[in-house]
Protein backbone atom coordinates (compact mmCIF):
# COMPACT_ATOMS: atom_id res chain seq x y z
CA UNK A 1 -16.25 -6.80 41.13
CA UNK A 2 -14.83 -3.36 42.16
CA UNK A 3 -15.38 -0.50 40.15
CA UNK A 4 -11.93 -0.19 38.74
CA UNK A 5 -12.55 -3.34 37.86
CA UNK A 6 -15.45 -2.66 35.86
CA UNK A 7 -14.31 0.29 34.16
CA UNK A 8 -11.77 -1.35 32.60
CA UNK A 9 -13.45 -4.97 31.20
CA UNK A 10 -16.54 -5.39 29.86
CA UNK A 11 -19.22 -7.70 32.46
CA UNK A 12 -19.11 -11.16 30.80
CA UNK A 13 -17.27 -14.42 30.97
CA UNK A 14 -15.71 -16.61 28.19
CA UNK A 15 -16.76 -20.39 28.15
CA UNK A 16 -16.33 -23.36 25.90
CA UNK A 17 -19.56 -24.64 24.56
CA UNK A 18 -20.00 -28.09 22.28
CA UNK A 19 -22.97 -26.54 20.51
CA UNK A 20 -22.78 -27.36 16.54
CA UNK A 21 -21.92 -23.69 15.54
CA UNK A 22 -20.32 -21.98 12.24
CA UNK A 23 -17.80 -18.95 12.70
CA UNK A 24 -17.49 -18.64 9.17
CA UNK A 25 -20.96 -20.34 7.63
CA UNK A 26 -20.61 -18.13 4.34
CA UNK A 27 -17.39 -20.79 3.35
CA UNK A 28 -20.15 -22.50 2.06
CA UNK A 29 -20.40 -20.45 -0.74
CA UNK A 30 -16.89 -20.66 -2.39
CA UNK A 31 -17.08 -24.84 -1.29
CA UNK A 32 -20.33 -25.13 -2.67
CA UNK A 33 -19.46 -23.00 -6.24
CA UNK A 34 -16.04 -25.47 -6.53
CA UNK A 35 -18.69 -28.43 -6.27
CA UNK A 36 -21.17 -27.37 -8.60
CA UNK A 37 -18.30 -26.51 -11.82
CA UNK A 38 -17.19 -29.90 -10.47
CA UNK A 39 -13.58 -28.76 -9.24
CA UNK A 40 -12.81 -31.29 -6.79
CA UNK A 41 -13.40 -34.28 -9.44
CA UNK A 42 -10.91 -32.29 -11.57
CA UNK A 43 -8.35 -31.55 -8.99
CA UNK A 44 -8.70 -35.74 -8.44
CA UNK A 45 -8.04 -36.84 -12.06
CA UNK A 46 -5.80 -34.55 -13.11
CA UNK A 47 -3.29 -35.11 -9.98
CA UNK A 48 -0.94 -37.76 -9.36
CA UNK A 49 -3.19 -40.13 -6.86
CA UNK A 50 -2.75 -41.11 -3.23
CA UNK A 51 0.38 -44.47 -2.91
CA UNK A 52 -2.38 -46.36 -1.26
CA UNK A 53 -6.01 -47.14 -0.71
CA UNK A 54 -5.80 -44.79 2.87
CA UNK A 55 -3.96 -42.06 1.95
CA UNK A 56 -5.91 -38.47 1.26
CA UNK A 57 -6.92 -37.76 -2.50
CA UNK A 58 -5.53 -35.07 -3.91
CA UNK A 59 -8.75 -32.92 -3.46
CA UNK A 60 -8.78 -33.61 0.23
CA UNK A 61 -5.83 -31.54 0.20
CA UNK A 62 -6.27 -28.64 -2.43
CA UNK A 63 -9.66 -27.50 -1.31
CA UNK A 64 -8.52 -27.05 2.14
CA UNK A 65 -6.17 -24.42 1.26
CA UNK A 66 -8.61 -23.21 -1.02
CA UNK A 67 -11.25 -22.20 1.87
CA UNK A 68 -8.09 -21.43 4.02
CA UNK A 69 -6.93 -18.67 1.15
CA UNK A 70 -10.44 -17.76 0.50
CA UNK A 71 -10.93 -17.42 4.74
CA UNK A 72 -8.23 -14.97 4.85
CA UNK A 73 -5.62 -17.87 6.16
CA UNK A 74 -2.32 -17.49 4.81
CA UNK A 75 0.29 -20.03 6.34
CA UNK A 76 -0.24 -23.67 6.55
CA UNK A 77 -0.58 -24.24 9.95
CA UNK A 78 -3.65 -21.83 9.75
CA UNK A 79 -5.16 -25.04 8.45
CA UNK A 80 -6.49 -25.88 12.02
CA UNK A 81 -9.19 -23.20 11.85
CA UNK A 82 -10.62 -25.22 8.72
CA UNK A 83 -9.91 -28.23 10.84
CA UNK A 84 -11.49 -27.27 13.97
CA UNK A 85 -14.71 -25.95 12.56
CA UNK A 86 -16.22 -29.56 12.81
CA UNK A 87 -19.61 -28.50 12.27
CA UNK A 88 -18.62 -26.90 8.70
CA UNK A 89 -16.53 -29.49 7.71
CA UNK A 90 -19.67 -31.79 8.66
CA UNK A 91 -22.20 -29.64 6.40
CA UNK A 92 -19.68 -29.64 3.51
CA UNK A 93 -18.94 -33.32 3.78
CA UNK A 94 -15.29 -32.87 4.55
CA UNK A 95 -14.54 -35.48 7.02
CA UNK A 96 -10.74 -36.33 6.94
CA UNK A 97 -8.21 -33.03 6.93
CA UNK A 98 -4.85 -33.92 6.61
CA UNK A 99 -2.27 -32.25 9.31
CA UNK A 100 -0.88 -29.08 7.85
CA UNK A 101 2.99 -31.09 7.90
CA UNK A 102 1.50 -33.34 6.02
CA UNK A 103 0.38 -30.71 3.44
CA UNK A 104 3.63 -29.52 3.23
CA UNK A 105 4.72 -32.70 2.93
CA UNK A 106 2.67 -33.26 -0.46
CA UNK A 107 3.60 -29.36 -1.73
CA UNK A 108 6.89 -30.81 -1.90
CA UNK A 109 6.01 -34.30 -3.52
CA UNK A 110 4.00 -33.83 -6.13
CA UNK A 111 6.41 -30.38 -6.85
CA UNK A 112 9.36 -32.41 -7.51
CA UNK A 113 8.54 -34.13 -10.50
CA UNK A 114 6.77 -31.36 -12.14
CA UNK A 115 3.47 -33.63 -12.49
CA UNK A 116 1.60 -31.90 -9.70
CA UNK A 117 2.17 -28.45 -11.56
CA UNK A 118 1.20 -29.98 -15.02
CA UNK A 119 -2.18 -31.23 -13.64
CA UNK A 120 -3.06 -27.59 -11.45
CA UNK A 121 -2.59 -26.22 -14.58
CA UNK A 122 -4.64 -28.27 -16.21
CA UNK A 123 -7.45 -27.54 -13.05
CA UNK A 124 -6.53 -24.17 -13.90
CA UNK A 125 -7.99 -24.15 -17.11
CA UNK A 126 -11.19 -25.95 -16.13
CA UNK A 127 -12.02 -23.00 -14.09
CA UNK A 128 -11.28 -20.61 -17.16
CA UNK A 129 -13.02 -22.69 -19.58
CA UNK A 130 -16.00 -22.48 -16.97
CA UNK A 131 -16.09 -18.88 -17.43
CA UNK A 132 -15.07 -17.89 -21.08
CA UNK A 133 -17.43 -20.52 -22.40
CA UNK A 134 -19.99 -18.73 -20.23
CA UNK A 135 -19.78 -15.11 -21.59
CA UNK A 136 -20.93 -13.62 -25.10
CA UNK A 137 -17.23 -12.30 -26.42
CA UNK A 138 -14.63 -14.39 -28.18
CA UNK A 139 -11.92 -12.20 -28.66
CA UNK A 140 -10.23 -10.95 -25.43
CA UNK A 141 -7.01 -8.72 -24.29
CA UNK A 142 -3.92 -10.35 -22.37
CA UNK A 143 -2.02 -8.21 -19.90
CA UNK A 144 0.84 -10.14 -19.15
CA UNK A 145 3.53 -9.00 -16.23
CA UNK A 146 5.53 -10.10 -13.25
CA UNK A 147 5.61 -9.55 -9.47
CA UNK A 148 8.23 -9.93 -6.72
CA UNK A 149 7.62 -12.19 -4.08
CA UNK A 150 10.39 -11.49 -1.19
CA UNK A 151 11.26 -14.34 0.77
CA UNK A 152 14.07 -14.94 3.40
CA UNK A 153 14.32 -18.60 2.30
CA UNK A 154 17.65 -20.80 1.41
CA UNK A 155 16.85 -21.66 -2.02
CA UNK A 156 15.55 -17.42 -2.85
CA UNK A 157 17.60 -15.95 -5.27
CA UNK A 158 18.15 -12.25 -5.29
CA UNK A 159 16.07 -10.38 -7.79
CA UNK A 160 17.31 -6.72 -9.68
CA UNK A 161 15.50 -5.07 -6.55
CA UNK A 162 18.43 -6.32 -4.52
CA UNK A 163 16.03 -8.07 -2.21
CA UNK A 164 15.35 -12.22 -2.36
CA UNK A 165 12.77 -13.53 -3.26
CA UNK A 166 10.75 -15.03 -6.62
CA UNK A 167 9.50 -13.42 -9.37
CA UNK A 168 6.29 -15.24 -11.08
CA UNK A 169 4.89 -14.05 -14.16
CA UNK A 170 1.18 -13.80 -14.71
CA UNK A 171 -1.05 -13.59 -17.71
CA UNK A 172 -4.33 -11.97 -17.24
CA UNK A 173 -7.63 -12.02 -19.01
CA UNK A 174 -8.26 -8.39 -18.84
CA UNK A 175 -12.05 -7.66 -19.16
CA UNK A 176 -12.99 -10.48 -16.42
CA UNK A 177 -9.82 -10.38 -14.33
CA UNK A 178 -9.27 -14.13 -14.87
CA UNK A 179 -5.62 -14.99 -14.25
CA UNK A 180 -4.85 -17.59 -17.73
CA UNK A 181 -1.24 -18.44 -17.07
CA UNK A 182 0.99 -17.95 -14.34
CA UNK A 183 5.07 -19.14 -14.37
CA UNK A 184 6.60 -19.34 -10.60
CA UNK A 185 9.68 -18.07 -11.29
CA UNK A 186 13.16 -18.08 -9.21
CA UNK A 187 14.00 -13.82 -8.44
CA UNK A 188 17.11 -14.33 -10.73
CA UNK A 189 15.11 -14.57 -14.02
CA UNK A 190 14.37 -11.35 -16.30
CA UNK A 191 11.19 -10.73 -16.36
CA UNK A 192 11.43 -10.98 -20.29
CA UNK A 193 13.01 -14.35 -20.41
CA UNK A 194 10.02 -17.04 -22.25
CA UNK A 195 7.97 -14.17 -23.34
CA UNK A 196 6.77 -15.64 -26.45
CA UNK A 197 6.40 -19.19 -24.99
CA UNK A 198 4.73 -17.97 -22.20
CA UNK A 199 2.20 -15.93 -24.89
CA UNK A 200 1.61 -19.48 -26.23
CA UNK A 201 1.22 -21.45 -23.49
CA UNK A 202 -2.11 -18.76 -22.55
CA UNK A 203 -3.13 -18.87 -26.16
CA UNK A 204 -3.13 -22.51 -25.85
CA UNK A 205 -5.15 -22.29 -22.12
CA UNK A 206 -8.34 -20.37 -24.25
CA UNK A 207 -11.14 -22.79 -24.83
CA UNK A 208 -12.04 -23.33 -28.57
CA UNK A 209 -14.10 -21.10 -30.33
CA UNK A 210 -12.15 -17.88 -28.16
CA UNK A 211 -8.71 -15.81 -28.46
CA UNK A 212 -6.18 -13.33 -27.53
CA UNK A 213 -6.94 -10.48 -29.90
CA UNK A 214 -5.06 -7.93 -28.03
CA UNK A 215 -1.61 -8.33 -26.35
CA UNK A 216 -0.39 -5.79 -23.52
CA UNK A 217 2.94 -5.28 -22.05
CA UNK A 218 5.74 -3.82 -20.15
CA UNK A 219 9.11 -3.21 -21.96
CA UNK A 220 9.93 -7.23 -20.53
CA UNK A 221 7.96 -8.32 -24.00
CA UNK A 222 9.71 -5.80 -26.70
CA UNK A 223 11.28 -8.27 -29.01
CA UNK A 224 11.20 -8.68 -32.34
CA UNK A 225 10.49 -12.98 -31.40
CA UNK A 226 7.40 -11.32 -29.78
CA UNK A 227 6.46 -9.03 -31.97
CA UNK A 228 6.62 -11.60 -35.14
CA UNK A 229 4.59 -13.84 -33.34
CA UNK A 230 1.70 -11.04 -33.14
CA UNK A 231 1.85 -10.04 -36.79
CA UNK A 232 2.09 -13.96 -37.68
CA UNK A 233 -1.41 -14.71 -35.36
CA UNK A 234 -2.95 -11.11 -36.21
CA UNK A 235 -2.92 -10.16 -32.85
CA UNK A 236 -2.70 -6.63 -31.90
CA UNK A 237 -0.12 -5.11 -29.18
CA UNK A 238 0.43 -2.53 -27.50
CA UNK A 239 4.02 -2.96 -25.72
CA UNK A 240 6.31 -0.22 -24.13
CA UNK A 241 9.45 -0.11 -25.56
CA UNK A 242 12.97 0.04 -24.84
CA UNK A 243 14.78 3.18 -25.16
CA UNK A 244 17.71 1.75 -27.03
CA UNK A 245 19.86 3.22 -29.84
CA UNK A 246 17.35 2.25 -32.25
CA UNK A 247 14.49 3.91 -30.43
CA UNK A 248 16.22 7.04 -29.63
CA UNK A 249 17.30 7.89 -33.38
CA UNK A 250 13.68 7.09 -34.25
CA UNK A 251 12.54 9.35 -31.64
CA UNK A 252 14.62 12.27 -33.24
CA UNK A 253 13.37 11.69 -36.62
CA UNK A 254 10.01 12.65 -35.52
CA UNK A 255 9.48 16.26 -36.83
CA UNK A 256 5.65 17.02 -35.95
CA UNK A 257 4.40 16.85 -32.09
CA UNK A 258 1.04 17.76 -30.78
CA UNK A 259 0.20 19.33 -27.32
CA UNK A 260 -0.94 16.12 -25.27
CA UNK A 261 -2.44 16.07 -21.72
CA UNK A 262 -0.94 18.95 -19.71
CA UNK A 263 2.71 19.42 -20.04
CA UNK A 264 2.71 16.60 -22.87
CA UNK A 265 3.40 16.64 -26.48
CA UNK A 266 2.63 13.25 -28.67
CA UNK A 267 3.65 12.35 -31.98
CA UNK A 268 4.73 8.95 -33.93
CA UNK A 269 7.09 7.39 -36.37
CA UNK A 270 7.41 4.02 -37.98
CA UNK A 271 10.15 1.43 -36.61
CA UNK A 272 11.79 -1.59 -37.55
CA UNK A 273 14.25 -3.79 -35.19
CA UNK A 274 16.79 -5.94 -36.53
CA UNK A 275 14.97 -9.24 -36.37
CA UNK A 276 11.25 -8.37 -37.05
CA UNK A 277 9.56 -9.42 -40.47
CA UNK A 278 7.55 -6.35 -40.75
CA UNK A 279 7.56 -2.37 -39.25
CA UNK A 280 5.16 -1.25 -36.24
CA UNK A 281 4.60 2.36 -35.04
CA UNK A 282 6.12 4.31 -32.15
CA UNK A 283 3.82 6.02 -30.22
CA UNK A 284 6.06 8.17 -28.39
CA UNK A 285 5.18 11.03 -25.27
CA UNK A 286 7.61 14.17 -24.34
CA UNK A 287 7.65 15.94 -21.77
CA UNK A 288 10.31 18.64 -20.43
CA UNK A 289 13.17 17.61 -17.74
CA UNK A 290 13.06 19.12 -14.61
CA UNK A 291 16.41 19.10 -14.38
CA UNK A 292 19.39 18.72 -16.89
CA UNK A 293 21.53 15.96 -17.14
CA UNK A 294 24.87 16.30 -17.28
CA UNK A 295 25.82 13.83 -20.29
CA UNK A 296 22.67 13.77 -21.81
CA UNK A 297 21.57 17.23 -23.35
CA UNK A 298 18.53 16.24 -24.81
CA UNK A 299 15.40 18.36 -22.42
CA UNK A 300 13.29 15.80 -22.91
CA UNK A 301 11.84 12.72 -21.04
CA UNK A 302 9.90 9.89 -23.41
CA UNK A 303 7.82 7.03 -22.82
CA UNK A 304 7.68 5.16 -26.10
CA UNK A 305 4.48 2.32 -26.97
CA UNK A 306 5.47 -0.13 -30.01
CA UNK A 307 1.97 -0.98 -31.65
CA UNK A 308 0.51 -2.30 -34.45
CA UNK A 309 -3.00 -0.78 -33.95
CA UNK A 310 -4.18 1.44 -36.15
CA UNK A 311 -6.45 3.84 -33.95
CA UNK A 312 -5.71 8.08 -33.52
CA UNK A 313 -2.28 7.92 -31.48
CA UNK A 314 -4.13 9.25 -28.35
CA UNK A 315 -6.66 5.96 -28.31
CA UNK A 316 -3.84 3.57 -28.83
CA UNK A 317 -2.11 5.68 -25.55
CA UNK A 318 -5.87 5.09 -24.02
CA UNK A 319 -5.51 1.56 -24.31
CA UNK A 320 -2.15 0.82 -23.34
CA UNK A 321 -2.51 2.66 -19.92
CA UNK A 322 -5.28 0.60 -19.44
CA UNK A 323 -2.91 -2.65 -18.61
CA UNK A 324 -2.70 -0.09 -15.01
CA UNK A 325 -5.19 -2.38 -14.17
CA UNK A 326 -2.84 -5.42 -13.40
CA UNK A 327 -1.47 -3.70 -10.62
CA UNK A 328 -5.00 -4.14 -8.50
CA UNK A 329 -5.04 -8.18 -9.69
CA UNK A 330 -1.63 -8.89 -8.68
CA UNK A 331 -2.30 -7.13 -5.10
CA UNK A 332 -5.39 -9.22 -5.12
CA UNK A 333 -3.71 -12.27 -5.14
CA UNK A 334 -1.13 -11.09 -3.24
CA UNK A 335 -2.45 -9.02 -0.35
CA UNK A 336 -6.19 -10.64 -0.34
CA UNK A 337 -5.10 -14.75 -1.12
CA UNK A 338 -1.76 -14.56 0.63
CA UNK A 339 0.53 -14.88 -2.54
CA UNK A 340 3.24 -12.42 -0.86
CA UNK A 341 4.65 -15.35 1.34
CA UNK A 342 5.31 -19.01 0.96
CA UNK A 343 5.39 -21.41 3.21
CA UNK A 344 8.28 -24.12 1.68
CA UNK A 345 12.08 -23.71 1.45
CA UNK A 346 12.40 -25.38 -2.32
CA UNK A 347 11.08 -23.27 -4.95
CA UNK A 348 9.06 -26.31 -6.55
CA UNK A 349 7.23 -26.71 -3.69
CA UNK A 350 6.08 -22.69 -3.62
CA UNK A 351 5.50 -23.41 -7.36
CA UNK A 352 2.72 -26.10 -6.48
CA UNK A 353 1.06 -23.92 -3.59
CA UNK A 354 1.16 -20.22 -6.02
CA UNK A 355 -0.75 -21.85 -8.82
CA UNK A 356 -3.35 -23.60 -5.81
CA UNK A 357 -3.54 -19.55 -4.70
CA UNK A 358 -4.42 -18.80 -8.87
CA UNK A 359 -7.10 -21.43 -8.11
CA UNK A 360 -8.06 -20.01 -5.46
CA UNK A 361 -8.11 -16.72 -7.01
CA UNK A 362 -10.11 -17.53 -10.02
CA UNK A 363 -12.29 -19.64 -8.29
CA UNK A 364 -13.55 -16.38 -6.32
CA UNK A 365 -13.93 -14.56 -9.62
CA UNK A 366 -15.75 -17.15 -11.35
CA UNK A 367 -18.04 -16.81 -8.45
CA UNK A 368 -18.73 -12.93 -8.79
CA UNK A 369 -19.29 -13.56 -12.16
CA UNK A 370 -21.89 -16.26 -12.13
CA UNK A 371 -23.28 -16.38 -9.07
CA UNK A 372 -23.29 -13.48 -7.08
CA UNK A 373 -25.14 -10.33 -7.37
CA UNK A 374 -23.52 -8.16 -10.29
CA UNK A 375 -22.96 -5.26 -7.55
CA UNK A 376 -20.21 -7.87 -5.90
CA UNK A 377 -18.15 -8.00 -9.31
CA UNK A 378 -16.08 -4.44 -8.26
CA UNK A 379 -15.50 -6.21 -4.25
CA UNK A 380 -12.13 -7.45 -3.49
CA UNK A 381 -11.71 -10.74 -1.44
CA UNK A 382 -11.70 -8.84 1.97
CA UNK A 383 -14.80 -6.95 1.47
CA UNK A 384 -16.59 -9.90 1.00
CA UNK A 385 -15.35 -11.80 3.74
CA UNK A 386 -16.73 -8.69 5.81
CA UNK A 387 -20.11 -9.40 4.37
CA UNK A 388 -20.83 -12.68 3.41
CA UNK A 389 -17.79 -15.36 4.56
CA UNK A 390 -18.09 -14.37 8.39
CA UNK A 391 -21.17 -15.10 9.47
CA UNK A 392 -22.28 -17.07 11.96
CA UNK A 393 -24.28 -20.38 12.09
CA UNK A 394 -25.86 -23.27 13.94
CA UNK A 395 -26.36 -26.70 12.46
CA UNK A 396 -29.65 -28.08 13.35
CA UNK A 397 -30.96 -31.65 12.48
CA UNK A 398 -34.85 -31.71 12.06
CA UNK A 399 -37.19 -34.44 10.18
CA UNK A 400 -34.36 -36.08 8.34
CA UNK A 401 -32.66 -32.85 7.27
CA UNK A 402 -29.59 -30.55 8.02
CA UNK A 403 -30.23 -27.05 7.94
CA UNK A 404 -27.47 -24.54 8.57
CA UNK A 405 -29.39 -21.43 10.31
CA UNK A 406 -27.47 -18.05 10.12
CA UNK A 407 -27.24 -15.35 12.44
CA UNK A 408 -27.69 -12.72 9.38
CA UNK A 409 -30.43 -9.91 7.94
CA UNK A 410 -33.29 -11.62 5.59
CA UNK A 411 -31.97 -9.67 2.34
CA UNK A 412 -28.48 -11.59 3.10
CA UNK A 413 -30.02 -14.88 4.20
CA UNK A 414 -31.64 -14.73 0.41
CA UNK A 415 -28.97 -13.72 -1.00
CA UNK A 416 -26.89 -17.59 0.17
CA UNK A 417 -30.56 -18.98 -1.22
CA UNK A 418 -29.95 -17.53 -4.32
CA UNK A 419 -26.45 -18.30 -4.78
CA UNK A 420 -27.15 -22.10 -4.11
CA UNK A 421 -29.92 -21.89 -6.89
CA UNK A 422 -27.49 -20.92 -9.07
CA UNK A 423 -25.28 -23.06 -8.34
CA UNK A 424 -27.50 -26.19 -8.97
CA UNK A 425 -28.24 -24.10 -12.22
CA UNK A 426 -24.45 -24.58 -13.17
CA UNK A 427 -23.97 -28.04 -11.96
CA UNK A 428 -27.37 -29.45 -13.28
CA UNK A 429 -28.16 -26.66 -16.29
């Protein structure tokens, strides 16, 4: 080899090898977690079965796009690396993969009908019942909002941002991060429309013996159906609110404001909308223009927070803000699980594979919080596919026994020990 040669490549070759190795052994964890809270069984009785005897069960073909999503895959086709790691797909008892058309193929079947969606969501809740039934608190807060997924397909519809695309709405459990109800939704559709029915249907995904206390929105939920349905279930909210008429002659009624936060001033009246059974409290900020307006002469800019809570108007502001948090779920699912792009051309069919990416989602948050160390709880999906998912492995056969040996430090090689303890704990405890 010349020099110039060797300054510019590094001095080794690339060869195949039909060794039994792992590029991604720590996909046993998230596999090995679904097993033990006894996912796959769910995923099997709550879908629509196989037409025959030989065709794939319906777990044969969620969990694969489960360890694809968790893997960092994102399209179908990205299937194959799942497929081609024989030797994982060996230790984890995965024999048959179906071909990623042939996922699509199902996406689109078991869309159509609106079964396949009815039983995920049903999988769904296993994996929040899992959880919540789990941990000490029984009243919890709801951040509900929507996202834009763009998409360049047929069947997108254009969405206010003047881009196509969908716009799901998502429900969060906000002190675990748990997503509770999600609605794919075509981009056409205000974000507001089914507010209240989509506040029941996550009411109605809490396990007994647990509630929404506290309700958190965007200015998509301000209406009086809403709001009725909070004081009629004693539910607190906290919801920003449209600047309409009503609002703004509200707004000028106020006569005492307090210096809040820098350039702020705060202060609150009480409010009533044409529809709602009883009167809530605005919560409203000010906060000079920096520039005029031409038909509007009042200096001021607002932000307004409808609420029935009854804490100092600067802890009920507290509170509200803290629904900023959605913003780092949604680009969770999004950015880390793939959820900004879908694979099908009919929006059913995208409905069927987002809510297997919520799975997917909560399945990796159920894991921080049971089974992995309670540093991991603050790492996002990609940090921990840096540390634990890509490692590498050998399968060895010795005496009668499988053993996966891992290319890793001793603290992280106890670590997987410890995680699979714990998971017998939760399938056998």
């Amino acid at each position: 080899m010349s020099k110039k040669s060797k300054k510019g490549i590094l001095p080794f070759k690339v060869v195949a090898t039909d060794e039994p190795l792992i590029a991604r052994g720590g996909l046993i964890l998230p596999y090995e977690f679904a097993r033990a809270i006894k996912l796959p069984q769910v995923i099997d009785r709550e879908l629509p079965p196989p037409g025959s005897g030989r065709g794939y069960k319906p777990s044969q073909f969620v969990m694969p796009l489960v360890l694809m999503l968790h893997g960092g895959g994102k399209k179908l086709n990205e299937l194959r690396e799942i497929k081609d790691e024989a030797s994982l797909r060996e230790l984890l008892e995965m024999e048959g993969l179906p071909a990623s058309c042939t996922v699509g193929d199902w996406l689109r079947r078991i869309g159509e009908d609106g079964k396949g969606l009815c039983g995920l969501a049903k999988v769904e809740r296993h994996e929040v019942v899992e959880v919540l039934r789990r941990d000490k608190r029984n009243e919890y807060t709801l951040d509900t909002d929507a996202t834009i997924i763009e998409s360049e397909k047929e069947e997108a519809k254009w969405t206010y941002k003047k881009e196509k695309g969908y716009q799901p709405l998502l429900g969060f459990i906000s002190e675990l991060g748990l997503v509770i109800g999600d609605e794919f939704r075509d981009g056409n559709i205000p974000a507001g429309a089914g507010a209240v029915e989509f506040l029941e249907y996550c009411e109605a995904m809490m396990p007994q013996g647990k509630r929404i206390k506290y309700y958190r929105s965007d200015s998509a939920a301000y209406q009086a159906k809403l709001i009725n349905h909070c004081f009629d279930n004693e539910m607190l909210f906290t919801i920003t609110a449209d600047q309409d008429r009503g609002v703004k002659e509200a707004i000028r009624c106020i006569k005492e404001w307090k210096p809040y936060d820098k350039d702020r001033e705060i202060g609150e009246t009480i409010h009533t909308m044409n529809h709602t059974k009883e009167a809530f409290r605005l919560i409203v900020q000010r906060w000079p223009k920096v520039q005029a307006e031409l038909f509007d002469p009042d200096p001021y800019c607002y932000h307004v927070i409808a609420t029935n809570r009854e804490e100092p108007m600067e802890a009920v502001v507290h509170l509200h803000n803290q629904r900023g948090q959605v913003e780092n779920f949604i680009k969770e699912i999004k950015d880390g699980f793939g959820m900004e792009w879908m694979p099908c051309g009919e929006s059913y069919a995208n409905a069927v594979f987002f809510r297997i990416g919520i799975i997917a989602y909560n399945l990796f948050i159920a894991m921080k919080l049971l089974a992995l160390p309670p540093w991991y709880r603050n790492f996002t999906i990609q940090t921990v596919r840096w540390r634990l998912y890509q490692v590498a492995g050998a399968v060895v056969r010795h005496a009668n026994q499988v053993w996966l040996k891992l290319k890793a430090p001793l603290e992280k090689i106890e670590l997987f020990c410890r995680f699979r303890v714990r998971c017998y704990e939760l399938a056998y405890g």
